[in-house]
Structure formats: C-alpha cells, structure tokens
N, C-alpha and C. Protein backbone atom coordinates (compact mmCIF):
# COMPACT_ATOMS: atom_id res chain seq x y z
N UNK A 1 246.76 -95.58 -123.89
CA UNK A 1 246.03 -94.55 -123.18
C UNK A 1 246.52 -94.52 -121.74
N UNK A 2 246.69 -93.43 -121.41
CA UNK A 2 247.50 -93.14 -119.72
C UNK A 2 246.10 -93.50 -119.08
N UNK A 3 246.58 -93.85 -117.41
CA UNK A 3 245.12 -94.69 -116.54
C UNK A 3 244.78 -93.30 -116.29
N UNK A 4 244.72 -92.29 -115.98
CA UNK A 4 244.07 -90.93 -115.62
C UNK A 4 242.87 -90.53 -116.49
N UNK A 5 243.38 -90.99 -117.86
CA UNK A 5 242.86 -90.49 -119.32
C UNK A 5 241.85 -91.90 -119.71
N UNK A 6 241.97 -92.96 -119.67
CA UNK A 6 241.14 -94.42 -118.94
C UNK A 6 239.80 -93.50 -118.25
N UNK A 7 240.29 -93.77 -116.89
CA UNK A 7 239.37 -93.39 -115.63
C UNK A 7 238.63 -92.27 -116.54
N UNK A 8 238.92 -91.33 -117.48
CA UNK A 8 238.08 -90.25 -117.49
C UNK A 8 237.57 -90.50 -118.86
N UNK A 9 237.67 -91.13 -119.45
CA UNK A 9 237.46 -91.75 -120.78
C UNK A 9 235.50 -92.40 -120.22
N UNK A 10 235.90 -93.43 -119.15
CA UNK A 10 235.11 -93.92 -118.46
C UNK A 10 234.12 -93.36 -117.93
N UNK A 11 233.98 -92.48 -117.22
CA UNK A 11 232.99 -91.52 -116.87
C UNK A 11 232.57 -91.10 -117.81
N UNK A 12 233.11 -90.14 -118.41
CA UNK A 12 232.29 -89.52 -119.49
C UNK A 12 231.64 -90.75 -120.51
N UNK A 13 231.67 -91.54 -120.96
CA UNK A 13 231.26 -92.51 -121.61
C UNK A 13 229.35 -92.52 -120.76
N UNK A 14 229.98 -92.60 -119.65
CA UNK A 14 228.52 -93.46 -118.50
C UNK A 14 227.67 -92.49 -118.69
N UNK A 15 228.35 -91.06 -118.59
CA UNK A 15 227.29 -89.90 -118.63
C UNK A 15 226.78 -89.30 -119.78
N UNK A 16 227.68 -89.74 -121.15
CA UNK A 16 227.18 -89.70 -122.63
C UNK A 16 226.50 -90.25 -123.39
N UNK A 17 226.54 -91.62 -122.61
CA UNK A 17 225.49 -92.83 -122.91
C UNK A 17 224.46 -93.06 -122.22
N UNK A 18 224.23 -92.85 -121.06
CA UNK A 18 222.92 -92.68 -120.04
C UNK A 18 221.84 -92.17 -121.21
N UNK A 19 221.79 -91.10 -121.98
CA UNK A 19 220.21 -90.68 -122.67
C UNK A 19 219.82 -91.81 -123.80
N UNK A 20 221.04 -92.51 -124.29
CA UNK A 20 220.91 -93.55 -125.34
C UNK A 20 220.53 -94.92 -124.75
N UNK A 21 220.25 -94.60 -123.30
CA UNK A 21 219.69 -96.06 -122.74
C UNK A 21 218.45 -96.82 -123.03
N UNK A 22 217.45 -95.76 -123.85
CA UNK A 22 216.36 -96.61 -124.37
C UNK A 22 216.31 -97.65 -125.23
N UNK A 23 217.50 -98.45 -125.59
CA UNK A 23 217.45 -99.84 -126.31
C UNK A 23 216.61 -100.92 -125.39
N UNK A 24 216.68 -101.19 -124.35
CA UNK A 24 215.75 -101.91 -123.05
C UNK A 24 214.82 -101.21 -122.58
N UNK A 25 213.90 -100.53 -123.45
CA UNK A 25 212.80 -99.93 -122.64
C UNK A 25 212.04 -100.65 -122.20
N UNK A 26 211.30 -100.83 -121.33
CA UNK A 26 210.53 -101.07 -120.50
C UNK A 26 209.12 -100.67 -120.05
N UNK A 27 208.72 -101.07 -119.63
CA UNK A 27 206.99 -99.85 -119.11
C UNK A 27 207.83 -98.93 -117.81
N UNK A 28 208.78 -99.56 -116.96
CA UNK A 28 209.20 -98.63 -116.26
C UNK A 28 210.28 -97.43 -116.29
N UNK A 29 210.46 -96.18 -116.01
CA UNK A 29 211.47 -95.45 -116.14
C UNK A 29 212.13 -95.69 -115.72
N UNK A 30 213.53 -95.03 -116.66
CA UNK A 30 214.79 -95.27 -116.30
C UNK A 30 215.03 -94.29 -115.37
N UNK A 31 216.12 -94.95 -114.14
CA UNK A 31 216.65 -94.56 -113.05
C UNK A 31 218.43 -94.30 -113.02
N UNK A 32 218.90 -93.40 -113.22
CA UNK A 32 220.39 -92.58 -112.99
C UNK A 32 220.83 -92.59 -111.19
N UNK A 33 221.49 -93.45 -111.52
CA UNK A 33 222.80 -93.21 -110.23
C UNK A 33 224.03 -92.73 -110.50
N UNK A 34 224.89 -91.91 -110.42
CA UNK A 34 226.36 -91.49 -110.19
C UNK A 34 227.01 -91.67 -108.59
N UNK A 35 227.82 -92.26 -108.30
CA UNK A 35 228.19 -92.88 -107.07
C UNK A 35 229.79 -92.49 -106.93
N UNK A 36 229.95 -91.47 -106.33
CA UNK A 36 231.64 -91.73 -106.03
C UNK A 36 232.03 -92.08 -104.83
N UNK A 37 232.78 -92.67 -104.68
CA UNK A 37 233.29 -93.62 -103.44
C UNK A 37 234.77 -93.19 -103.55
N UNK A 38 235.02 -93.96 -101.77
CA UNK A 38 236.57 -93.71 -101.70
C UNK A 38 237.05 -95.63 -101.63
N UNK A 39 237.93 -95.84 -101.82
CA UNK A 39 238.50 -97.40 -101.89
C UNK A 39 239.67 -97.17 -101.52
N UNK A 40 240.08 -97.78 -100.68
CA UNK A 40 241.71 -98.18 -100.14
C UNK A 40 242.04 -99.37 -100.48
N UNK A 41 243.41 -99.49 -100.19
CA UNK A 41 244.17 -100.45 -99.94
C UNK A 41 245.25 -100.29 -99.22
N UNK A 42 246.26 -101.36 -99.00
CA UNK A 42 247.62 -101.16 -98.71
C UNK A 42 248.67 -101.94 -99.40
N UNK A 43 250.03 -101.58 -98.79
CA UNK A 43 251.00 -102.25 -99.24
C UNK A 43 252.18 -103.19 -98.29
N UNK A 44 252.47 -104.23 -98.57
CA UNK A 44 253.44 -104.64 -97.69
C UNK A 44 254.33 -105.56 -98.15
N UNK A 45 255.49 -105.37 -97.98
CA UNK A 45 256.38 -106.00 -99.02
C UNK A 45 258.25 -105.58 -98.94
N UNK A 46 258.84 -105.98 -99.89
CA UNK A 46 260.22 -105.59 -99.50
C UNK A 46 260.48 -104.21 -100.83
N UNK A 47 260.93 -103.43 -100.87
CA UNK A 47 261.40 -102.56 -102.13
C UNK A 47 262.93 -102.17 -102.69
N UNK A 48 263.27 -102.39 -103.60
CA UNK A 48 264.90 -102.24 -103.36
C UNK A 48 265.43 -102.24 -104.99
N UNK A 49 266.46 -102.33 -105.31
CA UNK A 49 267.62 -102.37 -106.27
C UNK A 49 268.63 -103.53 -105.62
N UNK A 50 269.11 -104.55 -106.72
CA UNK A 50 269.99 -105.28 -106.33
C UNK A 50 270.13 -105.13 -104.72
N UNK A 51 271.15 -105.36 -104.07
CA UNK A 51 271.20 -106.01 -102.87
C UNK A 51 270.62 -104.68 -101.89
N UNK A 52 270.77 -103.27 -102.01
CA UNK A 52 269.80 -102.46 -101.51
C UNK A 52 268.08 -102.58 -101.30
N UNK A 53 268.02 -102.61 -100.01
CA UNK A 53 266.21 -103.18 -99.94
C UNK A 53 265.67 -102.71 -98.81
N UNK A 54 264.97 -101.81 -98.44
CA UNK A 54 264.11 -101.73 -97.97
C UNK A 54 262.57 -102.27 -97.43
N UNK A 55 262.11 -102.48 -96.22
CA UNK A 55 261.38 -103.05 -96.04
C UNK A 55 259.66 -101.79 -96.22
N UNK A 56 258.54 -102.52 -96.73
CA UNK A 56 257.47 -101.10 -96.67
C UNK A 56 256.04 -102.31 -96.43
N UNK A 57 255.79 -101.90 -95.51
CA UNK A 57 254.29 -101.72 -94.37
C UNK A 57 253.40 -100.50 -94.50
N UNK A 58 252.53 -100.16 -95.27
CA UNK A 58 251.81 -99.06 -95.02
C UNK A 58 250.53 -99.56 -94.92
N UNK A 59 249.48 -99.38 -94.19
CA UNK A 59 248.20 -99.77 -93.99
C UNK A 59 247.45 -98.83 -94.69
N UNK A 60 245.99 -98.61 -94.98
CA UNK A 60 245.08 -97.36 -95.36
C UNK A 60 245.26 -96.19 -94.52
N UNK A 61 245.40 -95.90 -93.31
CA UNK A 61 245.59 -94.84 -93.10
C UNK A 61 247.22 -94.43 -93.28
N UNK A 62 248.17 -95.30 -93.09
CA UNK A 62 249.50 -94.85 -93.80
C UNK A 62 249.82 -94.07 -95.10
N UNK A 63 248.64 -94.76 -95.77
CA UNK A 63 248.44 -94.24 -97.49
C UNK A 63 247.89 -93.24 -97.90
N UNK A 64 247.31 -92.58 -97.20
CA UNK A 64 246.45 -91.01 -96.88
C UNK A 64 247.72 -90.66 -97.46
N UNK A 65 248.97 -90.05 -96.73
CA UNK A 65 249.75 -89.18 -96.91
C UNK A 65 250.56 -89.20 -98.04
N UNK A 66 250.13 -90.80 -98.95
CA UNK A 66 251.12 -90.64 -100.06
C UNK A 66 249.89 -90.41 -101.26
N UNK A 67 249.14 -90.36 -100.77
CA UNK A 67 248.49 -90.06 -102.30
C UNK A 67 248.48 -88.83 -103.24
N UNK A 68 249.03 -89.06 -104.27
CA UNK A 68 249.20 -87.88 -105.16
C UNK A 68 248.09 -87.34 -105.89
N UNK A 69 247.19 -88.44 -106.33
CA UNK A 69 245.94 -88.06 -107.11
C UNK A 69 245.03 -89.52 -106.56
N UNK A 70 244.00 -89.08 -106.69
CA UNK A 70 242.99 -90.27 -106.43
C UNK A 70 241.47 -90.32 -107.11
N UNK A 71 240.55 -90.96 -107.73
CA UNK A 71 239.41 -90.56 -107.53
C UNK A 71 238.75 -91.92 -108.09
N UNK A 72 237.55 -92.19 -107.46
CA UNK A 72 236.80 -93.33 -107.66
C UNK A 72 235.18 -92.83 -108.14
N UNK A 73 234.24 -93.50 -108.93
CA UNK A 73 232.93 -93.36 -109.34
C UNK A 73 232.72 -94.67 -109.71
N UNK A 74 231.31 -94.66 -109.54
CA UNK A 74 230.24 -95.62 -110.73
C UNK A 74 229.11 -95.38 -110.63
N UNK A 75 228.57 -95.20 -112.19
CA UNK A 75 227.94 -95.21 -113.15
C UNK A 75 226.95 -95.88 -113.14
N UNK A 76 225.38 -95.85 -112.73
CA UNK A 76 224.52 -97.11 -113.23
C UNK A 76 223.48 -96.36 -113.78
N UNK A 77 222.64 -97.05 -114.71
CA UNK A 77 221.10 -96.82 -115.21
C UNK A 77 220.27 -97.87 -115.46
N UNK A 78 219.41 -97.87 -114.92
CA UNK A 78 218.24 -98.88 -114.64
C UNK A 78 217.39 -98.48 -115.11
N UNK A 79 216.32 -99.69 -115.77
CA UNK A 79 214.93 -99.61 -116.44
C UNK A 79 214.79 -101.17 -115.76
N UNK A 80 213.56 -101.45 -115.27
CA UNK A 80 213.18 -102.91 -114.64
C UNK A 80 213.00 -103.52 -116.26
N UNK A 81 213.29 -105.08 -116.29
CA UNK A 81 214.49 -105.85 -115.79
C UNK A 81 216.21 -105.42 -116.37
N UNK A 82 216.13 -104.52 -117.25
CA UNK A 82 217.59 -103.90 -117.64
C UNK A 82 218.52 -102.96 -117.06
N UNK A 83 219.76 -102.90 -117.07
CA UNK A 83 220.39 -101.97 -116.70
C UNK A 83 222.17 -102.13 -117.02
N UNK A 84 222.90 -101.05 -117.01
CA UNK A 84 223.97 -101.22 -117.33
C UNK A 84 225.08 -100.32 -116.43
N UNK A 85 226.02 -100.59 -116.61
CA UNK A 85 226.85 -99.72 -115.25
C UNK A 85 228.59 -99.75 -115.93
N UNK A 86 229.18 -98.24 -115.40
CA UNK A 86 230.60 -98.00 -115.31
C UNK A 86 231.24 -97.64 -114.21
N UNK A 87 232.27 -98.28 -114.09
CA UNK A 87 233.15 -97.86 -112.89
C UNK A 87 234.12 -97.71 -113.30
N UNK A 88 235.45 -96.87 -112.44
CA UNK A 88 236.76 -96.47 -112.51
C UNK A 88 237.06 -96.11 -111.15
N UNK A 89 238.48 -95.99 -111.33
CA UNK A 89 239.10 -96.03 -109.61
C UNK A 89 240.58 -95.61 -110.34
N UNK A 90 241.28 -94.76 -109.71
CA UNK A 90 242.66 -94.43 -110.51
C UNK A 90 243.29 -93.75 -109.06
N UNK A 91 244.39 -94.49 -108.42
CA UNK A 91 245.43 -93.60 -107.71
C UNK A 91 246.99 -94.04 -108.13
N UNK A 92 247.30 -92.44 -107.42
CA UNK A 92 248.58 -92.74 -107.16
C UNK A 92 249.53 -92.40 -106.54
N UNK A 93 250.55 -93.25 -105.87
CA UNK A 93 250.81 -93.11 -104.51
C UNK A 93 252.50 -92.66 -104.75
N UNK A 94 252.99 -92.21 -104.19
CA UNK A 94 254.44 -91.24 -104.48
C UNK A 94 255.27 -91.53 -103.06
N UNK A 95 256.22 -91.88 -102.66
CA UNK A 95 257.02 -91.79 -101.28
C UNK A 95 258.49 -91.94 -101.60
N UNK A 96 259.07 -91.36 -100.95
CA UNK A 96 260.94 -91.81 -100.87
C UNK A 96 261.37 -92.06 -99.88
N UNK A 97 262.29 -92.96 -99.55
CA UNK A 97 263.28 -93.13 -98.49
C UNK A 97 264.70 -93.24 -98.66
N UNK A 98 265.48 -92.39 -97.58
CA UNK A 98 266.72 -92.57 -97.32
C UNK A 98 267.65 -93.39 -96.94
N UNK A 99 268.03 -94.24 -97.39
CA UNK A 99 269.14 -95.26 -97.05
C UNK A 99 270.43 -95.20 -97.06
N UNK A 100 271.11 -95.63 -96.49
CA UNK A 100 272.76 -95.50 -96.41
C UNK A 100 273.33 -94.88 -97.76
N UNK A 101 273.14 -95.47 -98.90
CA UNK A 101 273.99 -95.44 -100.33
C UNK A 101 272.80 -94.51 -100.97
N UNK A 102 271.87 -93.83 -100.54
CA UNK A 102 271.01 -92.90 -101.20
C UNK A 102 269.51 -92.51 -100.89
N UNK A 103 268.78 -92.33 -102.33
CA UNK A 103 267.31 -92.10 -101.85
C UNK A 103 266.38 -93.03 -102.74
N UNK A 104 265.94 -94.10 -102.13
CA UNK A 104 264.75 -94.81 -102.86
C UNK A 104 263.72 -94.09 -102.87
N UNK A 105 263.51 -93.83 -104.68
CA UNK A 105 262.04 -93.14 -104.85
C UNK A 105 260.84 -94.16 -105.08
N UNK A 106 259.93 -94.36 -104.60
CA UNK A 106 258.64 -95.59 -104.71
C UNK A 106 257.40 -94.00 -106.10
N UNK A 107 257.06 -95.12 -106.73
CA UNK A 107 255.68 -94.44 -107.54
C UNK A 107 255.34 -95.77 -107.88
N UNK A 108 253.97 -95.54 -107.95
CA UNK A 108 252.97 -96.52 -107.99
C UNK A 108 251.72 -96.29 -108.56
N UNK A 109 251.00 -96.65 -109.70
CA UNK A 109 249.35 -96.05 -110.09
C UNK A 109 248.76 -97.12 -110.43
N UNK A 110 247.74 -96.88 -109.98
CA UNK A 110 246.71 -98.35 -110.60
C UNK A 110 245.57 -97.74 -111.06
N UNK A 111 245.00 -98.61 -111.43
CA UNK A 111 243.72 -98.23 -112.46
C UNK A 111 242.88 -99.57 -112.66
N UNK A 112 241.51 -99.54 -112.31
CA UNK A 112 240.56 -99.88 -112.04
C UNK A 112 239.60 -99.65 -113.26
N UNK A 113 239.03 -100.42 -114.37
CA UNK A 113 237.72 -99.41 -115.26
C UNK A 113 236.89 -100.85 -115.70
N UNK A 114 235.83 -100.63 -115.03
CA UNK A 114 234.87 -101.86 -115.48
C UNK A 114 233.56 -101.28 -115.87
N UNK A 115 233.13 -102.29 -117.03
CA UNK A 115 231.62 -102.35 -117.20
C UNK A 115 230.78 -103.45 -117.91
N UNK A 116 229.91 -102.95 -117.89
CA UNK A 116 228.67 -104.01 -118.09
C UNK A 116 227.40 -103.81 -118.02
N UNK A 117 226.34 -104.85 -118.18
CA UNK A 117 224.94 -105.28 -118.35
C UNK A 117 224.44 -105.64 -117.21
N UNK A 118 223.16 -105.72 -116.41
CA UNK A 118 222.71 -105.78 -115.11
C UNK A 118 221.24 -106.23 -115.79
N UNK A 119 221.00 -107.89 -115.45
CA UNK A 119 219.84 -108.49 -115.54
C UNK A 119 219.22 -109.02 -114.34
N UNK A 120 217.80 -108.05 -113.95
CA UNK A 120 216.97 -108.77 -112.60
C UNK A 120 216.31 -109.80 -113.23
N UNK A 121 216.59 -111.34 -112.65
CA UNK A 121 216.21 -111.84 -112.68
C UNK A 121 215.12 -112.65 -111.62
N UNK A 122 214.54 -111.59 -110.40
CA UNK A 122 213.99 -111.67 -109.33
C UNK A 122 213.97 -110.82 -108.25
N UNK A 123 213.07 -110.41 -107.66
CA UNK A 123 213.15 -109.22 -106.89
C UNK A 123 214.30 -109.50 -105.69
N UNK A 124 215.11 -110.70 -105.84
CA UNK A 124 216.33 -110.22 -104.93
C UNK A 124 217.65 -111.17 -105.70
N UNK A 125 217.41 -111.03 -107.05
CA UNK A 125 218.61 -111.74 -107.58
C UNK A 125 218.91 -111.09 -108.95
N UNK A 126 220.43 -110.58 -109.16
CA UNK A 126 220.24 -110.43 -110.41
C UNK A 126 221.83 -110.58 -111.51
N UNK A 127 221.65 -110.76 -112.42
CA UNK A 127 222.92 -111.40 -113.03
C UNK A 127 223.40 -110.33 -113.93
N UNK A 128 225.25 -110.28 -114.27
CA UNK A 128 225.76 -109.26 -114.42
C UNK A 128 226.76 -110.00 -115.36
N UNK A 129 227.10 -108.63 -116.44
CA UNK A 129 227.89 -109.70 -117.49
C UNK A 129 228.68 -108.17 -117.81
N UNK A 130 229.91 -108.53 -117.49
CA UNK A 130 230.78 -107.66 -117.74
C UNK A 130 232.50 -107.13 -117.86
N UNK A 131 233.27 -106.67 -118.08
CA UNK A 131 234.21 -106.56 -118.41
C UNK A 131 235.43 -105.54 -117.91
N UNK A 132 236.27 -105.90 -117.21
CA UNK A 132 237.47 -105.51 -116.32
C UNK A 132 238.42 -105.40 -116.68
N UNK A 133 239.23 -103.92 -116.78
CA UNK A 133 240.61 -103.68 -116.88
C UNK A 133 241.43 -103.29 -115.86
N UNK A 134 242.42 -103.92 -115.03
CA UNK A 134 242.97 -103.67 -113.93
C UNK A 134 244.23 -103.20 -114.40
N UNK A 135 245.14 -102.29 -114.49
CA UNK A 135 246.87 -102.04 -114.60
C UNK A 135 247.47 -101.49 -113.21
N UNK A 136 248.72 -101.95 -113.16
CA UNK A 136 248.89 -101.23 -111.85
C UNK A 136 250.53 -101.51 -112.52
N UNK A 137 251.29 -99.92 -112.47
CA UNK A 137 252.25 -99.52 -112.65
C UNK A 137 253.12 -99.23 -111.69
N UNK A 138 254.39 -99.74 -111.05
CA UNK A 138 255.10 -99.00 -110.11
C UNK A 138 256.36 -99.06 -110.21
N UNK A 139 256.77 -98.07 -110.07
CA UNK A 139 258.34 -97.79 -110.76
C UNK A 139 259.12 -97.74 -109.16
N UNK A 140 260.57 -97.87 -109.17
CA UNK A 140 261.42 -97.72 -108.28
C UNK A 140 262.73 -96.83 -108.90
C-alpha cells in the first residue's frame, strides 16, 4: 500500500469506526475529537552517488519550500474510563542541486500511522496500548 493511500486508509478507518465505539460503554457519553496538526522536522547530512556528494542542512523553516504534499491528523473517542485513537502524518519533500558533473535530484516521503486503546486509570494518569508504522522512503 503507497504511504498517501496508508495515511488515508487511516483516517477514514477513525471516522468509520467512531459510531461502532459502543463496545466500552459506559454511563458516560462518548466524546469525538478530530485534530489536525502540522509536525516538522529536518534534515542534515551528506547526499551523493559514489564519490559525488553533496553536503544538505535544512532546518523546519528550510523545509517549507520543499514540501510537495503534506498532511497530519488524529483521531480520538472517549467514553470515561475507555477510549481509542488514530493518527497519520505523510510528507514529502522534493529538491535538486547542481553540481559540477550534473543535477542531484533528492525525494524523500515518510509516513507516520499509529493506533490504539486509551485506559484512565486516574483523573491524571492514563495508560495506552498501541501500535506504530513508521516508513520513510528517499530516493537519490
């Protein structure tokens, strides 16, 4: 499965399964969050082909300008003491540079898709049992 098709696999799951959340009912109602966020990172490192190499420094705001696609969410639904949650995060970052003997093309995508179970076990503690797929693809 491509990480674009992941990430959206993921969402829709959170928002198809949210009405089937009454397996943990509770005396209290269930509560819907949808949350999209932005998440950065950076990169720093050497990039190259055999003895051709380039050096690459980009910080978060460096990375603004290479992003090709991006988008982050998560997913929660709560009933006191139950709840369960999805997240996803999918970019990808595109740049080239010119060097003496040519043009280094950089692509890069990662993908982020987690979920899980959310147990309060105290009005300020609560335990989480769940499951993480990280890929991160980058071609030269």
């Amino acid at each position: 499965m491509k990480p674009a098709s992941t990430f959206i696999t993921i969402i829709a799951a959170a928002v198809l399964l949210a009405p089937g959340a009454a397996w943990a009912q509770t005396q209290d109602a269930w509560k819907y969050d949808l949350i999209p966020f932005i998440w950065g990172s950076g990169m720093d490192g050497t990039v190259g082909a055999g003895p051709v190499t380039t050096e690459v420094d980009a910080g978060i705001s460096d990375l603004v300008e290479f992003v090709d696609v991006g988008g982050s969410a998560r997913f929660e639904a709560r009933s006191n003491p139950w709840g369960w949650f999805a997240e996803g995060i999918y970019v990808k970052l595109e740049d080239d540079r010119t060097i003496p003997t040519g043009t280094i093309a950089v692509q890069s995508k990662q993908t982020i898709a987690e979920a899980g179970l959310i147990h309060r076990l105290t009005d300020s503690m609560e335990a989480y049992l769940g499951a993480r797929y990280q890929g991160l693809d980058t071609r030269i």
